[in-house]
Protein backbone atom coordinates (compact mmCIF):
# COMPACT_ATOMS: atom_id res chain seq x y z
CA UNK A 1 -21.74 85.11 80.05
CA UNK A 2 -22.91 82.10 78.51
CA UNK A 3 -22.24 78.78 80.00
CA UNK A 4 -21.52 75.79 77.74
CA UNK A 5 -24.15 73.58 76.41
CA UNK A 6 -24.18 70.13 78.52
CA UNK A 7 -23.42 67.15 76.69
CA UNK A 8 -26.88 65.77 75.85
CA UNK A 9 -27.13 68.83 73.65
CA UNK A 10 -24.20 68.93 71.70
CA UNK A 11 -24.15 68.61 68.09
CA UNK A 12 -23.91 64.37 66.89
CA UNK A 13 -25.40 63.49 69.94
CA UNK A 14 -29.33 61.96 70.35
CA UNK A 15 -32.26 64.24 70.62
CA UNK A 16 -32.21 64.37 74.31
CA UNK A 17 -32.15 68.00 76.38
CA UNK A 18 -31.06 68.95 79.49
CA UNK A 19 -32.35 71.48 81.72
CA UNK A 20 -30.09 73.73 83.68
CA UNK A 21 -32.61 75.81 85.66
CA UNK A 22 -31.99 77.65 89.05
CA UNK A 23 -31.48 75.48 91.29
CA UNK A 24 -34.67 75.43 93.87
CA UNK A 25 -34.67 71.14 94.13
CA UNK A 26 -35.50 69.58 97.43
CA UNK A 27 -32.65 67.81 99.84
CA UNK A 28 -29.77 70.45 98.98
CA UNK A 29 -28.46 69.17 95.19
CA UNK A 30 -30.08 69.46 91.72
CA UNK A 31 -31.82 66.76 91.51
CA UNK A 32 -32.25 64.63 87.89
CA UNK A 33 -35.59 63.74 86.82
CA UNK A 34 -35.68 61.36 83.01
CA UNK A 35 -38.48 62.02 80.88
CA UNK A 36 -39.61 60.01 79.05
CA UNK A 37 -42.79 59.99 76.17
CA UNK A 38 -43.04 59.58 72.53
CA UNK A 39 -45.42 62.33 72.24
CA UNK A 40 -43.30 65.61 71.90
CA UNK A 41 -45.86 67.89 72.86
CA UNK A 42 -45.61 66.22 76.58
CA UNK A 43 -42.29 65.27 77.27
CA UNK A 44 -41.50 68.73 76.27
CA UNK A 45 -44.25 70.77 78.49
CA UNK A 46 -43.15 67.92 81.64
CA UNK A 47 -39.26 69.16 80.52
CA UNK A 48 -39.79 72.57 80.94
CA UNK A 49 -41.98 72.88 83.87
CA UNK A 50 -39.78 70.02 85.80
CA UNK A 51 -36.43 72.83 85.04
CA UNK A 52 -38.42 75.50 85.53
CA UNK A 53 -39.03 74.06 89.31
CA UNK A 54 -35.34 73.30 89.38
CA UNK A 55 -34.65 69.97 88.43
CA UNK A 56 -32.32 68.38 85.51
CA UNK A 57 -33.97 67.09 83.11
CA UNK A 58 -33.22 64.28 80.78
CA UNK A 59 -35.22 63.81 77.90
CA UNK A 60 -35.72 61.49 76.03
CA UNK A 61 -38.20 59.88 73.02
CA UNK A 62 -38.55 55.68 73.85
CA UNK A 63 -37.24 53.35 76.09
CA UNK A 64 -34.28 53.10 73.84
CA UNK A 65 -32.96 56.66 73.80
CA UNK A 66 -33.99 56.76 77.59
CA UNK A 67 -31.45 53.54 78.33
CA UNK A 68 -29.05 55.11 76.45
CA UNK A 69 -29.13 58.63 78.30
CA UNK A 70 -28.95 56.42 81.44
CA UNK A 71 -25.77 54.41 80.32
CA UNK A 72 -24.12 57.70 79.27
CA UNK A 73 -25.20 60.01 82.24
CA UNK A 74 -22.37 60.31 85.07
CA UNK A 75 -24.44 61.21 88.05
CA UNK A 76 -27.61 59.85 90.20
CA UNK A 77 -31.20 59.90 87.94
CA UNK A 78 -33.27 60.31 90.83
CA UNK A 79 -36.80 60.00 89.20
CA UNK A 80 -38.05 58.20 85.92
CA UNK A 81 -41.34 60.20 84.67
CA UNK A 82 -42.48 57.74 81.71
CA UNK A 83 -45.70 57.08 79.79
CA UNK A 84 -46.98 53.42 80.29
CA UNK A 85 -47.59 52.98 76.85
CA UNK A 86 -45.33 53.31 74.36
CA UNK A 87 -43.66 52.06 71.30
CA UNK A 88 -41.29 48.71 71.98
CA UNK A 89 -41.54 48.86 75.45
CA UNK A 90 -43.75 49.84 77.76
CA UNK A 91 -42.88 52.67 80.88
CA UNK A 92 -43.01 49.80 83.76
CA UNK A 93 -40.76 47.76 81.50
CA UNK A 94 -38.39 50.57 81.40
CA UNK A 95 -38.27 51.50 84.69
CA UNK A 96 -37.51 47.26 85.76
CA UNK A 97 -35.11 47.45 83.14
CA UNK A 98 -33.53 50.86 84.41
CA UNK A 99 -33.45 49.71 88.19
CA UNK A 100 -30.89 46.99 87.37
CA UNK A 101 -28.40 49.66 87.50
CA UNK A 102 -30.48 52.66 89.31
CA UNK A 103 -32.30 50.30 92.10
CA UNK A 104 -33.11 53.48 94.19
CA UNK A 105 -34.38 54.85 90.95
CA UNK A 106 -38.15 56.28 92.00
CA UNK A 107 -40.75 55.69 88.93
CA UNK A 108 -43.46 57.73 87.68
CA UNK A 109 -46.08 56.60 85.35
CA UNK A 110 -47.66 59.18 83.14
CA UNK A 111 -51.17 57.63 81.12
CA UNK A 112 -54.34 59.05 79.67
CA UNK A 113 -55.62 55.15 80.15
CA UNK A 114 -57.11 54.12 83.71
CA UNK A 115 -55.68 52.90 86.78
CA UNK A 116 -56.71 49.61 86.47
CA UNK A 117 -55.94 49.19 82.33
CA UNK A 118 -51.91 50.18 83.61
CA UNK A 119 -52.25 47.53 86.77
CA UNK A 120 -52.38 44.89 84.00
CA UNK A 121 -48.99 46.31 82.24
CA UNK A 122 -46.01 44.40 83.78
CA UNK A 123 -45.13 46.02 86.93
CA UNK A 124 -41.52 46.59 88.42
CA UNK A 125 -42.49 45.51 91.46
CA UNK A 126 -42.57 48.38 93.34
CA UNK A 127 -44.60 51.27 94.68
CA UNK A 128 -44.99 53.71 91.63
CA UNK A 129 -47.21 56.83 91.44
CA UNK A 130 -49.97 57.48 88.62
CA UNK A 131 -50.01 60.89 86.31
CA UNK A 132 -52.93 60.79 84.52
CA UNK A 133 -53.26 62.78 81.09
CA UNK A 134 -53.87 65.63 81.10
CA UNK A 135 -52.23 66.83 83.73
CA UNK A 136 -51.71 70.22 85.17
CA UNK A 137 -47.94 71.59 86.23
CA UNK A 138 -49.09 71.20 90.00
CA UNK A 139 -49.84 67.71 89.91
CA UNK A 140 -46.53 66.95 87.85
CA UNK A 141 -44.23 68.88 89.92
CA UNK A 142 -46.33 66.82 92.96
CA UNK A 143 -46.36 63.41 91.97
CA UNK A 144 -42.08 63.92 91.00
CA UNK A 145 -42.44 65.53 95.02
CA UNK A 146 -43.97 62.54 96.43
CA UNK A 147 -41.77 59.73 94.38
CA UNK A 148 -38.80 61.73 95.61
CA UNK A 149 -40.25 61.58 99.49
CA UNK A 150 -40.92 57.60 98.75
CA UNK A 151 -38.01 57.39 98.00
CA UNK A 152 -37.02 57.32 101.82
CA UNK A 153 -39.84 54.97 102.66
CA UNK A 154 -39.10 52.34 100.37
CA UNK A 155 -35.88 52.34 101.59
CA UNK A 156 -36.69 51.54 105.10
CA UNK A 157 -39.29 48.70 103.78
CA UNK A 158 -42.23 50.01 102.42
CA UNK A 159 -42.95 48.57 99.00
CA UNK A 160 -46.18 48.72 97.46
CA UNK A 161 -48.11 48.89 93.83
CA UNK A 162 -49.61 51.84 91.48
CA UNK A 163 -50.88 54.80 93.61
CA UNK A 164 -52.77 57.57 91.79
């Protein structure tokens, strides 16, 4: 039986996939995680390895595309996975920009730069975690594990800055 194809991947619409893995997500529903890069080669290995481990995944190119897929997607986007740097605006931008209509949105930052190079991007204000490039599938499916679990914390008062 094949199951129909969700709406992100339906002919007309943008380049943006969705992941319908097994569900094996923490905190009993499939949870959504947004990625977002302009290089193809990682969004796409993050993608897979994030639906793989049982999440939805949104995909998406820039911080254009990625506000789009936000505006158009019906449920919860529980975590943004974005690269700092990118074209027209940067991942911390994003994610501030995002949180205006997702403010339990968790954030994390994916770079090849150093921790103290991304402190100087503008920062949402808020405790994000650090990827750095190149990553392995363990510390991605990790850092998405520990924004998820922050997500409780910050919630009850705990706000902080970049954490690798």
């Amino acid at each position: 039986m094949t199951s129909p194809k969700p709406p992100s991947q339906r002919r007309g619409s943008p380049q943006a996939h969705a992941s319908w893995a097994g569900s094996n997500a923490p905190l009993g529903r499939r949870l959504t995680v947004l990625v977002v890069d302009d290089e193809i080669s990682v969004r796409r290995l993050a993608a897979r390895a994030l639906g793989r481990a049982g999440y939805r995944v949104l995909e998406a190119e820039g911080g254009d595309q990625a506000i789009f897929l936000s505006e158009q997607h019906d449920g919860p986007i529980d975590v943004v996975l974005a690269d700092v740097v990118m074209p027209s605006v940067s991942g911390p931008e994003l994610v501030e920009y995002l949180r205006q209509a997702r403010p339990d949105l968790a954030a994390v930052y994916m770079s090849g730069y150093t921790e103290h190079s991304i402190a100087q991007q503008k920062s949402p204000g808020r405790s994000a975690l650090l990827l750095a490039k190149p990553f392995t599938i363990e510390e991605l499916l990790g850092k998405v594990r520990a924004a998820l679990e922050g997500l409780a914390e910050r919630s009850e008062g705990g706000e902080g800055g970049l954490t690798g």
